[in-house]
N, C-alpha and C. Protein backbone atom coordinates (compact mmCIF):
# COMPACT_ATOMS: atom_id res chain seq x y z
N UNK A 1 17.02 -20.83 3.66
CA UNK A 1 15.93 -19.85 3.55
C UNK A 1 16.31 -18.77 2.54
N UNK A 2 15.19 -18.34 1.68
CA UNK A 2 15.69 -17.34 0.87
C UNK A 2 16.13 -15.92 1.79
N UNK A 3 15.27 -15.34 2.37
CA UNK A 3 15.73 -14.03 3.15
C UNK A 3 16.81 -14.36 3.57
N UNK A 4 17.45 -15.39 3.95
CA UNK A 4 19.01 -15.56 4.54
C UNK A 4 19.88 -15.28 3.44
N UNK A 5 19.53 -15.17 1.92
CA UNK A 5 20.55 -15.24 0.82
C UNK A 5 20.86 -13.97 0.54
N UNK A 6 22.70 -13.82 0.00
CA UNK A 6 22.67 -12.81 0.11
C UNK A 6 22.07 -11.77 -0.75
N UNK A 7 22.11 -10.57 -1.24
CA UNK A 7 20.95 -9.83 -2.21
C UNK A 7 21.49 -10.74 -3.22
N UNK A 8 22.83 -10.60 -3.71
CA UNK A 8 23.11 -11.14 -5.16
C UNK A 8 22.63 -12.70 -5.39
N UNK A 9 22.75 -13.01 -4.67
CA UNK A 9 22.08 -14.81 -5.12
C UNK A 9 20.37 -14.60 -4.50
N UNK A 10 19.95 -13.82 -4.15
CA UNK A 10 18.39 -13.91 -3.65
C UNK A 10 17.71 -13.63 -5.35
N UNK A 11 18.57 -12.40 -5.80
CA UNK A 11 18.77 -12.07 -7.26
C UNK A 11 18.50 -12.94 -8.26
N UNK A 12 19.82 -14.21 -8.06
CA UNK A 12 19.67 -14.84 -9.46
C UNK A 12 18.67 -16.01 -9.12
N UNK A 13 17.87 -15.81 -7.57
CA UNK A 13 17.04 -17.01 -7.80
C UNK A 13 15.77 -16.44 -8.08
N UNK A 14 15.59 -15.46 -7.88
CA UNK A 14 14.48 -14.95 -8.48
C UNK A 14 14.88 -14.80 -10.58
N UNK A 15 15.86 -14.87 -10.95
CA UNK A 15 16.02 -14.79 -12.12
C UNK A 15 16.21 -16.07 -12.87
N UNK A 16 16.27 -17.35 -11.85
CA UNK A 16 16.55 -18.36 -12.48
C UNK A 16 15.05 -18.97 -13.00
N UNK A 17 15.29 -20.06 -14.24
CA UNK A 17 13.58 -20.99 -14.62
C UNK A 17 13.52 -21.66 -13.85
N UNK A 18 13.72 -21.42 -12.12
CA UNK A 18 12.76 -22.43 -11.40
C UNK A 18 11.86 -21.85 -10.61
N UNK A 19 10.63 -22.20 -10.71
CA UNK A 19 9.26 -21.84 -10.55
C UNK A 19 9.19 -20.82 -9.10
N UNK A 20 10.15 -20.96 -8.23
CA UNK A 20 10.35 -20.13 -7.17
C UNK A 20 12.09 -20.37 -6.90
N UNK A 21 11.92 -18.93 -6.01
CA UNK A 21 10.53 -18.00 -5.79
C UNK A 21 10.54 -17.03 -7.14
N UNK A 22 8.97 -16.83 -6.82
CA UNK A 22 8.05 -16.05 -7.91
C UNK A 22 7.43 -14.76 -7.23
N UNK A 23 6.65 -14.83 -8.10
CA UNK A 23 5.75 -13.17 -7.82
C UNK A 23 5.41 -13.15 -6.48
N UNK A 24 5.14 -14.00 -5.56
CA UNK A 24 4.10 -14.41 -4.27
C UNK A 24 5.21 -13.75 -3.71
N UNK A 25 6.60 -14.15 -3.52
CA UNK A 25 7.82 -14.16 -2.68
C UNK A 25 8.49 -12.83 -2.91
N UNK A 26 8.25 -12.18 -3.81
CA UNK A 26 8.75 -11.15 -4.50
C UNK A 26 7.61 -9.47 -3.82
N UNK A 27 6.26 -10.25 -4.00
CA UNK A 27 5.50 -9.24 -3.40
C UNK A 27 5.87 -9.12 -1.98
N UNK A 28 6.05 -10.24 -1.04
CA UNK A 28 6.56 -9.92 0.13
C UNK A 28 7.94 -9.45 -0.31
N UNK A 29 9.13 -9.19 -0.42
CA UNK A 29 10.27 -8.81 -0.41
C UNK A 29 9.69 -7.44 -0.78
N UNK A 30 9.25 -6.64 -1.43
CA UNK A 30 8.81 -5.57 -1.82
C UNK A 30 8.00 -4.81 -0.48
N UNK A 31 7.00 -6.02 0.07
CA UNK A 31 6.79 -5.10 1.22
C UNK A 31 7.66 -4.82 2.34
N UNK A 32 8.73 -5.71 2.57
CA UNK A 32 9.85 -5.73 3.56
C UNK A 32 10.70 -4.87 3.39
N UNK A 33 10.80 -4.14 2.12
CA UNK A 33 11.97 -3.07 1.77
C UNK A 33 10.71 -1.79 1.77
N UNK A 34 9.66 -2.18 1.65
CA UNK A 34 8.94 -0.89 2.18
C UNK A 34 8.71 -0.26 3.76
N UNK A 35 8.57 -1.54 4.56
CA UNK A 35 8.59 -1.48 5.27
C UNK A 35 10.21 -0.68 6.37
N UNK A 36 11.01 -1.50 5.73
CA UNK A 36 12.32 -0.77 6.30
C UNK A 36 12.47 0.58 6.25
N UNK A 37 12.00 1.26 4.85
CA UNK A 37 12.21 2.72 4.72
C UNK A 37 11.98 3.46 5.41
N UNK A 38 10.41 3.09 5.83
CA UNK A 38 9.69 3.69 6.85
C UNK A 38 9.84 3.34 7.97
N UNK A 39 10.35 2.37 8.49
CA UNK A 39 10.62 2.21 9.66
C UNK A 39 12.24 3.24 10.08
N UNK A 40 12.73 3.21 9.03
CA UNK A 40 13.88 3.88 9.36
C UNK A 40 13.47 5.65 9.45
N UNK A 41 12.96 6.12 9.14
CA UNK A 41 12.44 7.53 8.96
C UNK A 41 11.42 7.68 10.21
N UNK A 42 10.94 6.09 10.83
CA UNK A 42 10.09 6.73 11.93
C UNK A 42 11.01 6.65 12.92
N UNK A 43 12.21 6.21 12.99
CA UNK A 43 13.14 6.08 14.05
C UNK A 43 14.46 7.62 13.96
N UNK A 44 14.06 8.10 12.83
CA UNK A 44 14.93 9.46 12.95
C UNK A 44 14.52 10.40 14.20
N UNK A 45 15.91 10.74 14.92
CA UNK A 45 15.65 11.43 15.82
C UNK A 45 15.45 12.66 15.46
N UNK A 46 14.98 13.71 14.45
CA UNK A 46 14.49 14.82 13.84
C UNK A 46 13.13 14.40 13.46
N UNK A 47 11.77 15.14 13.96
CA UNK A 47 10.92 14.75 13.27
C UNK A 47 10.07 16.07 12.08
N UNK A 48 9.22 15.81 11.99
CA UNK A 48 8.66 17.39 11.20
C UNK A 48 8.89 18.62 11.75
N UNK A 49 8.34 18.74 12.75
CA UNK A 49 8.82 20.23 13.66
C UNK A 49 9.22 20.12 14.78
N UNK A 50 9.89 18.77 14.91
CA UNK A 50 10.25 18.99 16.31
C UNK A 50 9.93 18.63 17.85
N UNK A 51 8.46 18.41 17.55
CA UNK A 51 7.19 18.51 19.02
C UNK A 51 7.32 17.29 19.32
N UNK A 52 7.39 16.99 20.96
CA UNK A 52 7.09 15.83 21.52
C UNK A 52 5.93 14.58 21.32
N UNK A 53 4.88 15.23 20.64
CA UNK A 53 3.69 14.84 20.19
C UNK A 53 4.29 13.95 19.10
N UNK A 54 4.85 15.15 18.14
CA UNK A 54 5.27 14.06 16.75
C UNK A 54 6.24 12.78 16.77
N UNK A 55 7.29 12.98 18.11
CA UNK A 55 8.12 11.88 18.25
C UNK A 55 7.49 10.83 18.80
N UNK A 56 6.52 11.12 19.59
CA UNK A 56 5.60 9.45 20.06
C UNK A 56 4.80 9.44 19.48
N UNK A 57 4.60 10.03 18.23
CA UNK A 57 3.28 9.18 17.31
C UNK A 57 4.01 8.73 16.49
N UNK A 58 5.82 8.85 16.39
CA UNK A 58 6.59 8.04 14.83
C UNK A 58 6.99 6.84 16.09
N UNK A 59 7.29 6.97 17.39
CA UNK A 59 8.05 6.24 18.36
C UNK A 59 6.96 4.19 18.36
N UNK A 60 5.03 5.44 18.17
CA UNK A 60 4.30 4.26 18.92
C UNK A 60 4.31 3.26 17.19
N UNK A 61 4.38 3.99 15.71
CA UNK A 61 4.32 3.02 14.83
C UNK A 61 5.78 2.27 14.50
N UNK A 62 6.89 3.12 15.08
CA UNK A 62 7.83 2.50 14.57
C UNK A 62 8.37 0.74 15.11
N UNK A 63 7.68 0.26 16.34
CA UNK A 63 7.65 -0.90 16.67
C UNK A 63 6.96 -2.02 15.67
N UNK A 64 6.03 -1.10 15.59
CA UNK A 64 4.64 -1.75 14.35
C UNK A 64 5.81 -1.80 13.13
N UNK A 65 5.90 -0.86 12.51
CA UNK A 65 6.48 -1.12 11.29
C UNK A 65 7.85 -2.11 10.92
N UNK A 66 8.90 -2.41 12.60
CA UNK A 66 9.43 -3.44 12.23
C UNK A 66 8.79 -4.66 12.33
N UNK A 67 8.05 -4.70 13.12
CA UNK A 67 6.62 -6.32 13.40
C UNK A 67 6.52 -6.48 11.71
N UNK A 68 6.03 -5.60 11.23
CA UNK A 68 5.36 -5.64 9.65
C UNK A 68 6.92 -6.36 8.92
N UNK A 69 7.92 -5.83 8.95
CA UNK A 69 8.72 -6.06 8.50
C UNK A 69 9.51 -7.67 8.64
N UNK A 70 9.48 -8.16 9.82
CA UNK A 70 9.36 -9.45 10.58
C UNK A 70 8.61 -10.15 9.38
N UNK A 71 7.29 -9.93 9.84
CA UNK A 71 6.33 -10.70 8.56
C UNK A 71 6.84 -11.32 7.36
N UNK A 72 6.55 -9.91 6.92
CA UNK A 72 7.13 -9.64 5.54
C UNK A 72 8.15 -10.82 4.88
N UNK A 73 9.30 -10.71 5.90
CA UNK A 73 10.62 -11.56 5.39
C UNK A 73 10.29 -12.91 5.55
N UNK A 74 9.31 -13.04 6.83
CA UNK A 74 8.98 -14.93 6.80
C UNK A 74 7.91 -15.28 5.79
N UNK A 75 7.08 -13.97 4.95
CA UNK A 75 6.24 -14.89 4.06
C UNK A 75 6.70 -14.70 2.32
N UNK A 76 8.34 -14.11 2.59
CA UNK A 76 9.07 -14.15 1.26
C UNK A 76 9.15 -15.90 1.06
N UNK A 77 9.40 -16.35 2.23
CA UNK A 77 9.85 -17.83 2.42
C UNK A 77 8.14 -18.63 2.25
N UNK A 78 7.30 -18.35 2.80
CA UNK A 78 6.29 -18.72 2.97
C UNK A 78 5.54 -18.90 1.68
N UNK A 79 5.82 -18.08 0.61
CA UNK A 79 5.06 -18.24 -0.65
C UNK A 79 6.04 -19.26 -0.86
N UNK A 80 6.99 -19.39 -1.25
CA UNK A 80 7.68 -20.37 -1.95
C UNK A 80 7.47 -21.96 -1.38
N UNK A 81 7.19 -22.24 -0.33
CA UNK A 81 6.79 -22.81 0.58
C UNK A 81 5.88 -23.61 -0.06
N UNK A 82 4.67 -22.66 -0.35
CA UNK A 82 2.90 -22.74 -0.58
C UNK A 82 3.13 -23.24 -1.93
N UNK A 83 4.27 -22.66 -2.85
CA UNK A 83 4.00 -23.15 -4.12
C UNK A 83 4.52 -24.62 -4.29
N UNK A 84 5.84 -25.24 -3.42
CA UNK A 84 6.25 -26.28 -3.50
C UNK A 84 4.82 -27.26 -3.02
N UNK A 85 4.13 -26.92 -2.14
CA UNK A 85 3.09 -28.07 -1.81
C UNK A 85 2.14 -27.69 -3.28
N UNK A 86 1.71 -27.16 -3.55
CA UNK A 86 0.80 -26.83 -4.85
C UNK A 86 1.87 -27.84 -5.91
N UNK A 87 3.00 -27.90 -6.17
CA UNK A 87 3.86 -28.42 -7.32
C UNK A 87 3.73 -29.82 -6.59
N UNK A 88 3.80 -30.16 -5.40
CA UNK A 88 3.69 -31.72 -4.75
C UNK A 88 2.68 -32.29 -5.33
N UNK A 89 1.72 -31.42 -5.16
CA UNK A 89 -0.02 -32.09 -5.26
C UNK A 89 -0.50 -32.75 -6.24
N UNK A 90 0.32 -31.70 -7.63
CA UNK A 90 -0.12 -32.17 -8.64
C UNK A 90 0.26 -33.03 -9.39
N UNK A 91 1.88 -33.63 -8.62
CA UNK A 91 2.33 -34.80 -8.83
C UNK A 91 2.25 -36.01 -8.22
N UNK A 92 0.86 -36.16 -7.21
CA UNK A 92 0.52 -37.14 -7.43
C UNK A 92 -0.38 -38.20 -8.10
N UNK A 93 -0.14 -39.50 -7.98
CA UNK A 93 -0.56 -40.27 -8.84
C UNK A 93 -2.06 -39.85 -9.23
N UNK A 94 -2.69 -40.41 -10.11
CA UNK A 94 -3.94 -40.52 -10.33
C UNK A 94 -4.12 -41.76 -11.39
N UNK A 95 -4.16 -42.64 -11.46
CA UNK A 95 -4.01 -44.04 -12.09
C UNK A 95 -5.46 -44.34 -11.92
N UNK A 96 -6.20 -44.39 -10.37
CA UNK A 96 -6.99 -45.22 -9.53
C UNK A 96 -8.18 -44.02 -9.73
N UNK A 97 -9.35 -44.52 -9.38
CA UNK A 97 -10.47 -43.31 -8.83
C UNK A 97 -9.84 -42.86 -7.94
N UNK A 98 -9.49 -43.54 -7.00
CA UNK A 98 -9.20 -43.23 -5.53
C UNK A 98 -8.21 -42.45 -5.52
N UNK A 99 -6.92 -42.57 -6.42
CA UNK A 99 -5.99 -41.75 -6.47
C UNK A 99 -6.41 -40.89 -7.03
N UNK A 100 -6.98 -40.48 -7.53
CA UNK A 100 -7.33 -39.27 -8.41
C UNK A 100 -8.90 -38.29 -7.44
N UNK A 101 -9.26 -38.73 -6.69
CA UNK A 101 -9.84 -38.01 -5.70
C UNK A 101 -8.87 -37.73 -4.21
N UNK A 102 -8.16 -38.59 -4.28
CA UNK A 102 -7.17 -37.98 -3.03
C UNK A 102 -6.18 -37.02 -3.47
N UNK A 103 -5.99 -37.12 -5.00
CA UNK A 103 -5.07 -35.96 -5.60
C UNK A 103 -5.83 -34.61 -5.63
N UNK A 104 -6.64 -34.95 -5.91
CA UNK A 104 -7.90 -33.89 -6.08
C UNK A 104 -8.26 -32.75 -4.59
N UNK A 105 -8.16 -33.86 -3.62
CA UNK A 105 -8.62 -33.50 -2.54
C UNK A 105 -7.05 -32.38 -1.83
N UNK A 106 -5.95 -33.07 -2.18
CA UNK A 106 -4.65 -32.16 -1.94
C UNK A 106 -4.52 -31.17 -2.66
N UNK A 107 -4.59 -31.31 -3.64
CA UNK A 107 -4.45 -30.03 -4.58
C UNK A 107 -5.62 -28.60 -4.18
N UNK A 108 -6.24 -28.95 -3.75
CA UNK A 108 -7.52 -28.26 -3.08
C UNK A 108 -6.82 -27.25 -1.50
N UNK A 109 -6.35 -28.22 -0.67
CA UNK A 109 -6.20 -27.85 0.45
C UNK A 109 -4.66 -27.06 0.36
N UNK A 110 -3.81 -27.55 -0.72
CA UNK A 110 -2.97 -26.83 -1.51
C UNK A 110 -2.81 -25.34 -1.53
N UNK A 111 -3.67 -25.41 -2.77
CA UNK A 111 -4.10 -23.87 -3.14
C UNK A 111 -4.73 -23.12 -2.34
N UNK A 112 -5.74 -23.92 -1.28
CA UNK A 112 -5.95 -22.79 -0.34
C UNK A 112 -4.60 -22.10 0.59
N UNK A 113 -3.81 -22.96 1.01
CA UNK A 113 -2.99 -22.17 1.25
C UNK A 113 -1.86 -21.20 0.35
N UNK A 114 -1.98 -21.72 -1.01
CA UNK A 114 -1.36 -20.59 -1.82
C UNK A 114 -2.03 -19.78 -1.81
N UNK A 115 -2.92 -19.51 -1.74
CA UNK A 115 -4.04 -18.33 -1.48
C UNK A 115 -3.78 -17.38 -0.28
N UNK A 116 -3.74 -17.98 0.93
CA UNK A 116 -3.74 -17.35 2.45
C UNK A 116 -2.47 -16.93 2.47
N UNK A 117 -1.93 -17.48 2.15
CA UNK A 117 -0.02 -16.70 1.92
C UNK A 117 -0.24 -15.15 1.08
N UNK A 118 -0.75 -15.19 0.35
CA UNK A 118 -0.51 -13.74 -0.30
C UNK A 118 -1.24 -12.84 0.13
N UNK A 119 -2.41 -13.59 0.95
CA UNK A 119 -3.90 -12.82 1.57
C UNK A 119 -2.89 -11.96 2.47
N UNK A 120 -2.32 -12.97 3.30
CA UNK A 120 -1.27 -12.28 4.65
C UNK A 120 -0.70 -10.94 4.05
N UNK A 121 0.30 -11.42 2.94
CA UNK A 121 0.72 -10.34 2.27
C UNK A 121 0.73 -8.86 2.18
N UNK A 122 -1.02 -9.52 1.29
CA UNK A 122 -1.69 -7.93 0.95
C UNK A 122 -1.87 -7.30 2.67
N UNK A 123 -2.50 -8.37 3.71
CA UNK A 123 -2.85 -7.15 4.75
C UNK A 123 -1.59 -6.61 5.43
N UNK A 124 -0.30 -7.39 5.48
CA UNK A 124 0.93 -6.99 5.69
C UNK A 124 0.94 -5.18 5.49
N UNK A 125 0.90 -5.61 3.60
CA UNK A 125 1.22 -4.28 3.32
C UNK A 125 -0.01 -3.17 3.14
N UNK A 126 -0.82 -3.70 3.94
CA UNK A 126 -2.48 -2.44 3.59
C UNK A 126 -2.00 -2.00 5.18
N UNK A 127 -1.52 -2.71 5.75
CA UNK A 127 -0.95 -2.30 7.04
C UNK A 127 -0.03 -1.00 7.25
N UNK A 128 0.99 -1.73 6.70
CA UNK A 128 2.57 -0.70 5.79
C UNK A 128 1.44 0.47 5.97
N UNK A 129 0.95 0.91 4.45
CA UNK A 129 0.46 2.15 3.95
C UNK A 129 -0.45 2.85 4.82
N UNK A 130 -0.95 2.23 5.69
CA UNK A 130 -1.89 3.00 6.95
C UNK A 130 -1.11 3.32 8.03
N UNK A 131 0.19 2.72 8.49
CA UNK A 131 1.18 3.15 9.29
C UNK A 131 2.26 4.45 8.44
N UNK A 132 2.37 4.34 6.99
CA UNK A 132 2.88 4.98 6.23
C UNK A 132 2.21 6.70 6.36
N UNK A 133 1.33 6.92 6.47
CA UNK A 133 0.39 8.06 6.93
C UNK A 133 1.03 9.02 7.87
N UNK A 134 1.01 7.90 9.27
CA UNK A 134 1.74 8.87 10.17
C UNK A 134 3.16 9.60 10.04
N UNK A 135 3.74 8.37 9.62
CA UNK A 135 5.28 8.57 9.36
C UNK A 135 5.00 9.93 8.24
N UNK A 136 4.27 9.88 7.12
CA UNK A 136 4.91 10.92 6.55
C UNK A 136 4.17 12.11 7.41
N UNK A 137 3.45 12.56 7.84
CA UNK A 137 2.52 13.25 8.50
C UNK A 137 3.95 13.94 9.67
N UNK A 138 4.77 13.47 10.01
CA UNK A 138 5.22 13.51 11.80
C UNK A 138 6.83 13.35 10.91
N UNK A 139 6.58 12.69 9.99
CA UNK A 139 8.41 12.43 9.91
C UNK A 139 9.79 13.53 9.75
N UNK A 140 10.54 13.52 8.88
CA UNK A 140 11.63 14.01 8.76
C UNK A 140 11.05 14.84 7.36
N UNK A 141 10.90 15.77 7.09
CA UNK A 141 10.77 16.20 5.76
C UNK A 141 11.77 16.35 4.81
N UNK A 142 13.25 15.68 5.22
CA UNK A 142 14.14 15.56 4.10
C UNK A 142 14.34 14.38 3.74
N UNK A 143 13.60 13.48 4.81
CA UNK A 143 13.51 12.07 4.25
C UNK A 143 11.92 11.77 3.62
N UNK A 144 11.04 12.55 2.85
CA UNK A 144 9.86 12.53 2.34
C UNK A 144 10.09 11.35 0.94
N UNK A 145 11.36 11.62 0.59
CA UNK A 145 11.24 10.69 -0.23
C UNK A 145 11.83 9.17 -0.29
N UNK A 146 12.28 8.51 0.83
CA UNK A 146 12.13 7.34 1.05
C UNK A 146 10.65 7.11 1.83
N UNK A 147 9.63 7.99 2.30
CA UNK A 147 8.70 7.61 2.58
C UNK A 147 7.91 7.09 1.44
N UNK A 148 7.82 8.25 0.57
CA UNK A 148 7.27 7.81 -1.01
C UNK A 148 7.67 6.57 -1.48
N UNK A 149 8.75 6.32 -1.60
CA UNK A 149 9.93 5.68 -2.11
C UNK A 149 8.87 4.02 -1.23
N UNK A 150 9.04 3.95 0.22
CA UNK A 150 7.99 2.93 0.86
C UNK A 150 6.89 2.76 0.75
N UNK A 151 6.11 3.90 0.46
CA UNK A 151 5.01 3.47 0.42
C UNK A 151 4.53 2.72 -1.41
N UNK A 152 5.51 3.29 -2.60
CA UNK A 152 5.25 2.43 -2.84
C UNK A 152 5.45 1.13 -3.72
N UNK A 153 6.14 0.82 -2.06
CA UNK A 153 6.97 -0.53 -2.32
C UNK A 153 5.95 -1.49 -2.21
N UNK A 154 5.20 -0.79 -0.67
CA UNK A 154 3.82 -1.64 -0.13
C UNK A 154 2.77 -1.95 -0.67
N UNK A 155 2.86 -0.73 -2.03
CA UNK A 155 1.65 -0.46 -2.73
C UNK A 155 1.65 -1.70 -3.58
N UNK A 156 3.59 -1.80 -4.16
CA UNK A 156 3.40 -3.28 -5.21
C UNK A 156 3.43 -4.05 -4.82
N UNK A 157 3.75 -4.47 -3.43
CA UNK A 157 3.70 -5.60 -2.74
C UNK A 157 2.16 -6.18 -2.93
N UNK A 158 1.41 -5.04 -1.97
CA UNK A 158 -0.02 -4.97 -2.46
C UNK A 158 -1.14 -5.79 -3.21
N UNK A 159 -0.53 -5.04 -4.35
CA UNK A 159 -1.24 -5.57 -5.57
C UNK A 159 -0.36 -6.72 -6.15
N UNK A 160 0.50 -7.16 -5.99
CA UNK A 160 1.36 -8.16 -6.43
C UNK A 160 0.81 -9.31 -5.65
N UNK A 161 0.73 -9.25 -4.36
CA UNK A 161 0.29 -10.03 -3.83
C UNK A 161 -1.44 -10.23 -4.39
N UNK A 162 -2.15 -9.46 -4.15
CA UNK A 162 -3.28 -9.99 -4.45
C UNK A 162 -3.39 -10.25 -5.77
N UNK A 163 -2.69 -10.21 -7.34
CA UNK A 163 -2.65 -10.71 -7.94
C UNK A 163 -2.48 -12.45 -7.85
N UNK A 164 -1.75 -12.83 -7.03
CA UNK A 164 -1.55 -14.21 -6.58
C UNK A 164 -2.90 -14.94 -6.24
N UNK A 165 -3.42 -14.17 -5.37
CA UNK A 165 -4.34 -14.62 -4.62
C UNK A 165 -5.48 -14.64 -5.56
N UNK A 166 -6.15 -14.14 -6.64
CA UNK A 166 -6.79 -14.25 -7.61
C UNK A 166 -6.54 -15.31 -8.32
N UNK A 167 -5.21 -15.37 -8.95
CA UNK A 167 -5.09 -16.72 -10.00
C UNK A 167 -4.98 -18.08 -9.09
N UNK A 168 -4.77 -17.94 -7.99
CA UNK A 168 -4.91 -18.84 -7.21
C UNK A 168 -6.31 -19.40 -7.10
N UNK A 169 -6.60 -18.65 -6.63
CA UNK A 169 -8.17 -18.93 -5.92
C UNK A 169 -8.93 -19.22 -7.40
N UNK A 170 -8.78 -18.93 -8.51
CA UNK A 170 -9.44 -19.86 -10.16
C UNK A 170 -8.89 -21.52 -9.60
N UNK A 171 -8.53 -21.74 -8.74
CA UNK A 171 -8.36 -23.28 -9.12
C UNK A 171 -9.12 -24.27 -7.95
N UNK A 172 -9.59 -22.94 -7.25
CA UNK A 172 -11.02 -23.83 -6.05
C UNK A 172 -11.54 -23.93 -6.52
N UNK A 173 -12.63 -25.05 -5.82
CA UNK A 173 -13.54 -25.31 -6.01
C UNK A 173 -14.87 -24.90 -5.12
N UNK A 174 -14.58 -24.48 -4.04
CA UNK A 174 -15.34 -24.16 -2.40
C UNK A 174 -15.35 -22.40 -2.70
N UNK A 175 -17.03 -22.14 -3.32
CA UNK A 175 -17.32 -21.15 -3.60
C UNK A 175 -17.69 -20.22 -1.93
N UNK A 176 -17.88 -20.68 -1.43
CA UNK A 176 -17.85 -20.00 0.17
C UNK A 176 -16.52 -19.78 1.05
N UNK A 177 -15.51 -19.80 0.41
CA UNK A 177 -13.69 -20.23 0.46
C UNK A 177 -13.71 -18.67 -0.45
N UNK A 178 -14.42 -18.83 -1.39
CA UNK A 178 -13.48 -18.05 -2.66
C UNK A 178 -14.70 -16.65 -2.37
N UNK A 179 -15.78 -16.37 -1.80
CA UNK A 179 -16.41 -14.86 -1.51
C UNK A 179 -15.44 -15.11 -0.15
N UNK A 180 -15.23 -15.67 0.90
CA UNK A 180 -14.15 -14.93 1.82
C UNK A 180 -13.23 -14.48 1.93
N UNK A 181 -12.44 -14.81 0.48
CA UNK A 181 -10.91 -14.20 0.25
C UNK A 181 -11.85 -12.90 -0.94
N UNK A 182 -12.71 -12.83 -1.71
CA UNK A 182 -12.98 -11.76 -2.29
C UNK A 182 -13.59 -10.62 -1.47
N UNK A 183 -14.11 -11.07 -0.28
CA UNK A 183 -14.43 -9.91 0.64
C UNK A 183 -12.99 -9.79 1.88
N UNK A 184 -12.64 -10.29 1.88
CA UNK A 184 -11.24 -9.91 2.65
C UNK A 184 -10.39 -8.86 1.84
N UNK A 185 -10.08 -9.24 0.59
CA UNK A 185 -9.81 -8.49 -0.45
C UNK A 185 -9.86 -7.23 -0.50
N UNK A 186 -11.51 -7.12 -0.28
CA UNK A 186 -12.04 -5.51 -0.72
C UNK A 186 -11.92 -4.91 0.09
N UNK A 187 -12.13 -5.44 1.40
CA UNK A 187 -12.18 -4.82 2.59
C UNK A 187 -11.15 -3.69 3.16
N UNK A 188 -9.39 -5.04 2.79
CA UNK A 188 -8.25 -4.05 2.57
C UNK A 188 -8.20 -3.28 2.12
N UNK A 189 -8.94 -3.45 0.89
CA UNK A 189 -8.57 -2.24 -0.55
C UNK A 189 -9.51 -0.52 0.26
N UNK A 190 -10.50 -1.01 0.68
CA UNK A 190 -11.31 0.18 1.11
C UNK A 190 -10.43 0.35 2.77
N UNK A 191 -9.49 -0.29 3.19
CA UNK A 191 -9.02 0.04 4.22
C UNK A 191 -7.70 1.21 3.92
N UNK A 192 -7.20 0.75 2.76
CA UNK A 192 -6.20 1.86 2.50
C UNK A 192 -6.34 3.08 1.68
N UNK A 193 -8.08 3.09 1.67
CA UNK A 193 -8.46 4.31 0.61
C UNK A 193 -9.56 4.13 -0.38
N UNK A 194 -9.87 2.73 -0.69
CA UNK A 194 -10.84 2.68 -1.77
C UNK A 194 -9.27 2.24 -3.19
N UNK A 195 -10.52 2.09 -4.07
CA UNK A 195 -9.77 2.25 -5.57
C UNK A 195 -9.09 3.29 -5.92
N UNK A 196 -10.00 4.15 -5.76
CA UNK A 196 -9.39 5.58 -6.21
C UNK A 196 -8.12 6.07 -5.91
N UNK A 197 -8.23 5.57 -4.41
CA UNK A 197 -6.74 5.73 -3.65
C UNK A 197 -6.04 5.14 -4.49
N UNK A 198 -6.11 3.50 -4.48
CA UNK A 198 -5.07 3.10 -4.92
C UNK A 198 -4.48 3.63 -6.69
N UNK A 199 -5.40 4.12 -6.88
CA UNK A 199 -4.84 4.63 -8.22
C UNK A 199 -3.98 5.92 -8.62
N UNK A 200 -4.27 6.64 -7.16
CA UNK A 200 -3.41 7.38 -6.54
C UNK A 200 -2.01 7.58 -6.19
N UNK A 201 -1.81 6.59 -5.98
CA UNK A 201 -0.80 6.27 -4.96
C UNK A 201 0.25 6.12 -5.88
């Protein structure tokens, strides 16, 4: 498994010419180190001022934010995963009609899941940045900047991920497939703020 490798060889396989892991696997690793930051800052026993209030509102996300983090690391593995069946698909035969509609027909069911892998992703980390709120809101104010620092990790996870999920989804064909991942999409995007936000951030 890649998350099992250590940083330095997780390193050169992301640096090596083989096709994974790539951007898909990379956007999750980005949200998993976002996720940690903040999970670690919601587990500081100092919070903003002190108040019992603020320690069980970092206490009730900080479970959440390692769950997120969980994720995160199984769909570093999970894109790479999605892309090996996408690289299967397209090596099979097509000689025959028949082979060439059953290739057709894999490569299809393929990419939809290269698609749903990064979908996860993005809500992973639209997750992150809406749990990211409290934490900085309640947290440690000398740790403000590994909050920054997380949020935005989540942010490129984010958009890294749904970059995937775009060039992906150009290779369906099931236009009622491809408005459910474009309204899933937006939905996140207006869940963590709109555009504007994200241009923010």
């Amino acid at each position: 498994m890649l998350i099992n490798k250590p940083i330095s060889e997780l390193l050169d396989a992301f640096s090596s010419t083989d096709p994974t892991p790539g951007g898909g696997s990379a956007s999750a690793l980005a949200g998993a180190l976002g996720a940690s930051l903040l999970a670690m800052v919601a587990g500081m026993p100092k919070t903003r001022n002190g108040t019992d209030e603020e320690r069980q509102a970092l206490e009730a996300v900080h479970a959440d934010l390692l769950a997120l983090q969980g994720s995160l690391k199984e769909l570093v593995d999970m894109d790479a995963s999605a892309y090996g069946l996408v690289v299967a698909a397209y090596r099979q035969p097509k000689e025959t009609d028949e082979q060439k509609l059953a290739r057709q027909e894999t490569v299809q069911q393929a990419m939809r899941i290269a698609t749903q892998v990064p979908l996860e992703t993005m809500r992973a980390c639209a997750n992150l940045i809406r749990l990211a709120r409290t934490v900085s809101a309640y947290g440690n104010p000398s740790a403000s900047s590994d909050v920054k620092v997380g949020v935005h990790l989540a942010l490129a996870g984010f958009r890294g991920a749904a970059e995937n999920v775009q060039i992906n989804a150009a290779a369906l064909k099931d236009p009622e497939f491809i408005q459910t991942l474009q309204e899933s999409m937006q939905k996140m995007v207006l869940e963590i703020g709109g555009e504007d936000a994200l241009r923010e951030m």
